[in-house]
N, C-alpha and C. Protein backbone atom coordinates (compact mmCIF):
# COMPACT_ATOMS: atom_id res chain seq x y z
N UNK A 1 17.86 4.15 -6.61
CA UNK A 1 17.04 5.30 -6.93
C UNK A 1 16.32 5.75 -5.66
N UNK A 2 16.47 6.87 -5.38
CA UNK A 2 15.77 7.15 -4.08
C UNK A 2 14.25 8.42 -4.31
N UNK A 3 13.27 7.93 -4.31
CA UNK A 3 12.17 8.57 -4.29
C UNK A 3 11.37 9.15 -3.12
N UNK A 4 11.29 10.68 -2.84
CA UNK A 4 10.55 11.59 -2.44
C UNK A 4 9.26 11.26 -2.61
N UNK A 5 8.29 10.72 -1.98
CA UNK A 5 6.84 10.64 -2.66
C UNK A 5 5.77 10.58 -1.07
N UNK A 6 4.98 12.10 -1.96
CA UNK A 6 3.99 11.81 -1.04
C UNK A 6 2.36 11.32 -1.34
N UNK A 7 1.97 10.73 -0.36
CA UNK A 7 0.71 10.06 -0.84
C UNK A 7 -0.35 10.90 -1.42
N UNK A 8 -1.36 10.96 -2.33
CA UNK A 8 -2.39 11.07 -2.99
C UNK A 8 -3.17 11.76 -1.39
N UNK A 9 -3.43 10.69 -0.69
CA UNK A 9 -4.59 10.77 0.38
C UNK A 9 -4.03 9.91 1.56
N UNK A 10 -4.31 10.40 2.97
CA UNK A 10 -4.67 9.24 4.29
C UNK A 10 -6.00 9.14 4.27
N UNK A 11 -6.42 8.17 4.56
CA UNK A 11 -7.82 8.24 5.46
C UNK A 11 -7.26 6.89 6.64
N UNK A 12 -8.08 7.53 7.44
CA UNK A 12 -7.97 6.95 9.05
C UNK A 12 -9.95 5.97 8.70
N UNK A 13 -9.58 5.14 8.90
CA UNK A 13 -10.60 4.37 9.20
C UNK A 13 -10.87 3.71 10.34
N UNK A 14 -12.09 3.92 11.31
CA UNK A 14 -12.15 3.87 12.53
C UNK A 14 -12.51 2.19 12.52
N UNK A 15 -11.37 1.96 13.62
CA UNK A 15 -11.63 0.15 14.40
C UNK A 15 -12.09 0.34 16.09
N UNK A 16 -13.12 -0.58 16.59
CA UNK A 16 -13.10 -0.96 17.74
C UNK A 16 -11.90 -1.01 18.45
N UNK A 17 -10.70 -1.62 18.17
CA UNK A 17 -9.92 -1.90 18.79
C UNK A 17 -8.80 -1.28 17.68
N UNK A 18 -7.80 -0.25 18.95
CA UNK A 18 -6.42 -0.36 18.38
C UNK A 18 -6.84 1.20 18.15
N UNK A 19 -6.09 1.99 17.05
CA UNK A 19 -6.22 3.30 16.80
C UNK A 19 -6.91 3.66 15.49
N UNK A 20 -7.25 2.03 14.73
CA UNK A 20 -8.21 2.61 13.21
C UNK A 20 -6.95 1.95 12.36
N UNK A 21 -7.72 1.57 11.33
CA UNK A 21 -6.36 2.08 9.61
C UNK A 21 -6.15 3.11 9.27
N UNK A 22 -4.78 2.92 8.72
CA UNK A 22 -4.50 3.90 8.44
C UNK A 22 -4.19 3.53 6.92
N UNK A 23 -5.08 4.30 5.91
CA UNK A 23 -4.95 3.75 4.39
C UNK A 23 -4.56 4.98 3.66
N UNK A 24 -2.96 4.41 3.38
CA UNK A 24 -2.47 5.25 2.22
C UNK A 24 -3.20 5.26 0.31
N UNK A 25 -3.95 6.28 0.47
CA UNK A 25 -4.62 5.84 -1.06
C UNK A 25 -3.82 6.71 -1.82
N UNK A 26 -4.00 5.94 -2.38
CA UNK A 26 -2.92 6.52 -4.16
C UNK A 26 -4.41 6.53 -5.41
N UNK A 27 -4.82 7.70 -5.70
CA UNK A 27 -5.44 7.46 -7.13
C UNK A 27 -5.30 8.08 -8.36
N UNK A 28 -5.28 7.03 -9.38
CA UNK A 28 -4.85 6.88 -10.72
C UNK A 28 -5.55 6.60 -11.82
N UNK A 29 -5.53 7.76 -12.84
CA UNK A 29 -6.38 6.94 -13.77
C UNK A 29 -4.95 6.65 -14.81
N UNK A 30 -4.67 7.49 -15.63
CA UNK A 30 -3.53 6.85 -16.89
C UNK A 30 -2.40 6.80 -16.02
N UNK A 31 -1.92 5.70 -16.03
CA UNK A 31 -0.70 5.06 -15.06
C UNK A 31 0.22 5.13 -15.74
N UNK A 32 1.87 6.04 -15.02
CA UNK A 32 2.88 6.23 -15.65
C UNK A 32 4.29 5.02 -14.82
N UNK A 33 5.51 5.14 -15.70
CA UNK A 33 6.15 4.44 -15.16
C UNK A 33 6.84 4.72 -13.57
N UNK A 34 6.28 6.22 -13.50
CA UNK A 34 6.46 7.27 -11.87
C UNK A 34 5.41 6.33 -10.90
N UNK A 35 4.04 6.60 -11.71
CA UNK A 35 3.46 6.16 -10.51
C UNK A 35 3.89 4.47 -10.01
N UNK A 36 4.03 3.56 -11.25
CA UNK A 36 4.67 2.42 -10.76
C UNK A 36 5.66 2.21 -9.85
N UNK A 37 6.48 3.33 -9.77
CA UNK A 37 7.86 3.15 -8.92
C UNK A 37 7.06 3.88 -7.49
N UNK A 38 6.49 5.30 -7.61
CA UNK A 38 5.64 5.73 -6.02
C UNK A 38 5.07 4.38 -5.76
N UNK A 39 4.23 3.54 -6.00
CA UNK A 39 3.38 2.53 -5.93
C UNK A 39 4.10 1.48 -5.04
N UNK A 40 5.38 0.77 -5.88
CA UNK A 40 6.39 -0.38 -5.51
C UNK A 40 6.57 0.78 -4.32
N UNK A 41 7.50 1.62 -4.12
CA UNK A 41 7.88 2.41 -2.67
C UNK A 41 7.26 2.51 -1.53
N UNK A 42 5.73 2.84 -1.81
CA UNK A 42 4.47 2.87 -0.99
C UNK A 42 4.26 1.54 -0.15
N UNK A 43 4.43 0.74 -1.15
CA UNK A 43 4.14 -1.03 -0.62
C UNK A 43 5.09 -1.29 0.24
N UNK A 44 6.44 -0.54 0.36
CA UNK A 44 7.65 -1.22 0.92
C UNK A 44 7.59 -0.37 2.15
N UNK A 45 6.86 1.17 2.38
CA UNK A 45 6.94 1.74 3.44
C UNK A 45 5.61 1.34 4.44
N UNK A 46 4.77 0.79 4.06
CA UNK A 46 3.86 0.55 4.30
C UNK A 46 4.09 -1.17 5.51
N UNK A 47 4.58 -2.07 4.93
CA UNK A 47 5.23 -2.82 4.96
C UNK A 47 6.33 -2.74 6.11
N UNK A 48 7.11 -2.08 5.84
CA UNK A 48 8.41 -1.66 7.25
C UNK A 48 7.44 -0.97 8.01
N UNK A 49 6.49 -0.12 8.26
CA UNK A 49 6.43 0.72 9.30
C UNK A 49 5.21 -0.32 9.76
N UNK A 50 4.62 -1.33 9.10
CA UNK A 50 4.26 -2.12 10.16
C UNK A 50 4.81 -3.42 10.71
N UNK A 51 5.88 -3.34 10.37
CA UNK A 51 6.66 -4.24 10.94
C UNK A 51 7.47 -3.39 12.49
N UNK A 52 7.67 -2.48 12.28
CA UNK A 52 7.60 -1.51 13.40
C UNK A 52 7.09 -1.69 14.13
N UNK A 53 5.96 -1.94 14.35
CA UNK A 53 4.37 -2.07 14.72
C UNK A 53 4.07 -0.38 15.88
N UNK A 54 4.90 0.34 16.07
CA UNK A 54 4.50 1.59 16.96
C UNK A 54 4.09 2.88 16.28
N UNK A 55 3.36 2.37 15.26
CA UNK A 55 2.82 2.93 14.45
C UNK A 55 1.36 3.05 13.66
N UNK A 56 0.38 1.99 14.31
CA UNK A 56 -0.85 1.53 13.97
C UNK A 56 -0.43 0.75 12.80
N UNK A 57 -1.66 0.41 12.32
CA UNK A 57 -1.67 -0.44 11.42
C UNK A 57 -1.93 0.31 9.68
N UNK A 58 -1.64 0.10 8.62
CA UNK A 58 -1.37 0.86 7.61
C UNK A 58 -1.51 -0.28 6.76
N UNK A 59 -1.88 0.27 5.62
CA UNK A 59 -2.35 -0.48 3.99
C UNK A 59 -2.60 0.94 3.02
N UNK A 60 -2.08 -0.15 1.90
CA UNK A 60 -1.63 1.02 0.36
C UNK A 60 -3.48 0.46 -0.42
N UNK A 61 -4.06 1.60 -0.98
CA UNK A 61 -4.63 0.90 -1.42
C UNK A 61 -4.78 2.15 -2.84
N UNK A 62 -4.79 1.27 -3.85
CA UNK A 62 -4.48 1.80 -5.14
C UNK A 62 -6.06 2.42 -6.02
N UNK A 63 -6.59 2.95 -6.62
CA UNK A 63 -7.49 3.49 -6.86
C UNK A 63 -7.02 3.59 -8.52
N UNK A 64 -7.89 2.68 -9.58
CA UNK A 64 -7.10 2.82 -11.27
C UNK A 64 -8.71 3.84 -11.51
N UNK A 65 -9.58 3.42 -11.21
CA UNK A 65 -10.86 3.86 -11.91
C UNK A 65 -11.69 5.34 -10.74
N UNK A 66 -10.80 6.42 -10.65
CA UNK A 66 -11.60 7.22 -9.85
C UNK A 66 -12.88 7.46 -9.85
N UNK A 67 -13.76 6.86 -10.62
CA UNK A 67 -15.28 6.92 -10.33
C UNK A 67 -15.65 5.90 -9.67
N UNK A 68 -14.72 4.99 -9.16
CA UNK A 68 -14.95 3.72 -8.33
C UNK A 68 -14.81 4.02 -6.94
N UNK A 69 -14.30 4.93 -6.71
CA UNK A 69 -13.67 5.44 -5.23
C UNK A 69 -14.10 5.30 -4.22
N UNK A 70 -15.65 5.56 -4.24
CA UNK A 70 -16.48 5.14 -3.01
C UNK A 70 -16.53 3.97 -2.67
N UNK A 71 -16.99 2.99 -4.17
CA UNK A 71 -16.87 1.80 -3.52
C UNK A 71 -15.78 1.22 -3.53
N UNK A 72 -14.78 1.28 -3.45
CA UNK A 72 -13.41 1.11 -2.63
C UNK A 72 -13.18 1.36 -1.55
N UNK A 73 -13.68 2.58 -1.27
CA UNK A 73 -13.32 3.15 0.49
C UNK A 73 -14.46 2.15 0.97
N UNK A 74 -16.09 2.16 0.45
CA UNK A 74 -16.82 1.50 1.55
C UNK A 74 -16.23 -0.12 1.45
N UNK A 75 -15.65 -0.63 0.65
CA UNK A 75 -15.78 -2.14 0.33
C UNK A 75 -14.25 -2.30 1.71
N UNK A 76 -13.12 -1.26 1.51
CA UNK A 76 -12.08 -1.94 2.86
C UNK A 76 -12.79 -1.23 4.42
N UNK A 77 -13.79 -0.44 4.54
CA UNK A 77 -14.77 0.10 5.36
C UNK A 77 -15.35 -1.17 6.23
N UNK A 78 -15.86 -1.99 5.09
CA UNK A 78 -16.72 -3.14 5.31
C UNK A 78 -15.71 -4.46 5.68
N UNK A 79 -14.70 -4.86 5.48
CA UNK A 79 -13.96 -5.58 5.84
C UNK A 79 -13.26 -5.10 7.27
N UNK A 80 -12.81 -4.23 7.28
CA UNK A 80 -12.56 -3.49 8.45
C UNK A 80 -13.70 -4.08 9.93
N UNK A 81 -14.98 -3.74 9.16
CA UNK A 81 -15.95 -4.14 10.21
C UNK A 81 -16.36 -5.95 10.65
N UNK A 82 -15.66 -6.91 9.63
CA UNK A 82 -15.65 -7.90 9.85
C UNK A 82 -14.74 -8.28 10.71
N UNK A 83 -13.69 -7.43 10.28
CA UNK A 83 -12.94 -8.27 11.44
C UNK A 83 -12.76 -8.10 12.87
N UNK A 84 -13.48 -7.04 13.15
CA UNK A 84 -13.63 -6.52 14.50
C UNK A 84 -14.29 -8.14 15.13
């Protein structure tokens, strides 16, 4: 099955070192068997293109409860800053 899918959202999240994340967000509230398959696809491109590595660094991050959103973005924000 070959799926066309483009992401929901980028956000670039700024690192000390390197060029930032790069976070593919996907958000969802009633989850269909589409978004399951965009989702599995997302994980696998996400995955190869940093195995690439000439591409920065990249993560899928899934969003079920859109009134949670902020604290999602600040909570991988805040990890981001730990590991600097």
């Amino acid at each position: 099955m070959r799926l066309n899918c483009l992401p929901d959202y980028l956000v670039r999240l700024p690192r000390n070192r390197g060029s930032g994340l790069n976070l593919v967000l996907e958000v969802k509230g009633f989850e269909t068997e589409q978004d399951r398959a965009k989702e599995a696809a997302a994980r696998r491109w996400v995955q190869a293109v940093n195995h690439h590595g000439e591409f920065g660094v990249w993560e899928l991050a899934v969003c079920r409860e859109p009134h949670r959103l902020e604290m999602l973005l600040e909570g991988q924000a805040q990890r981001e800053r730990e590991e600097l």
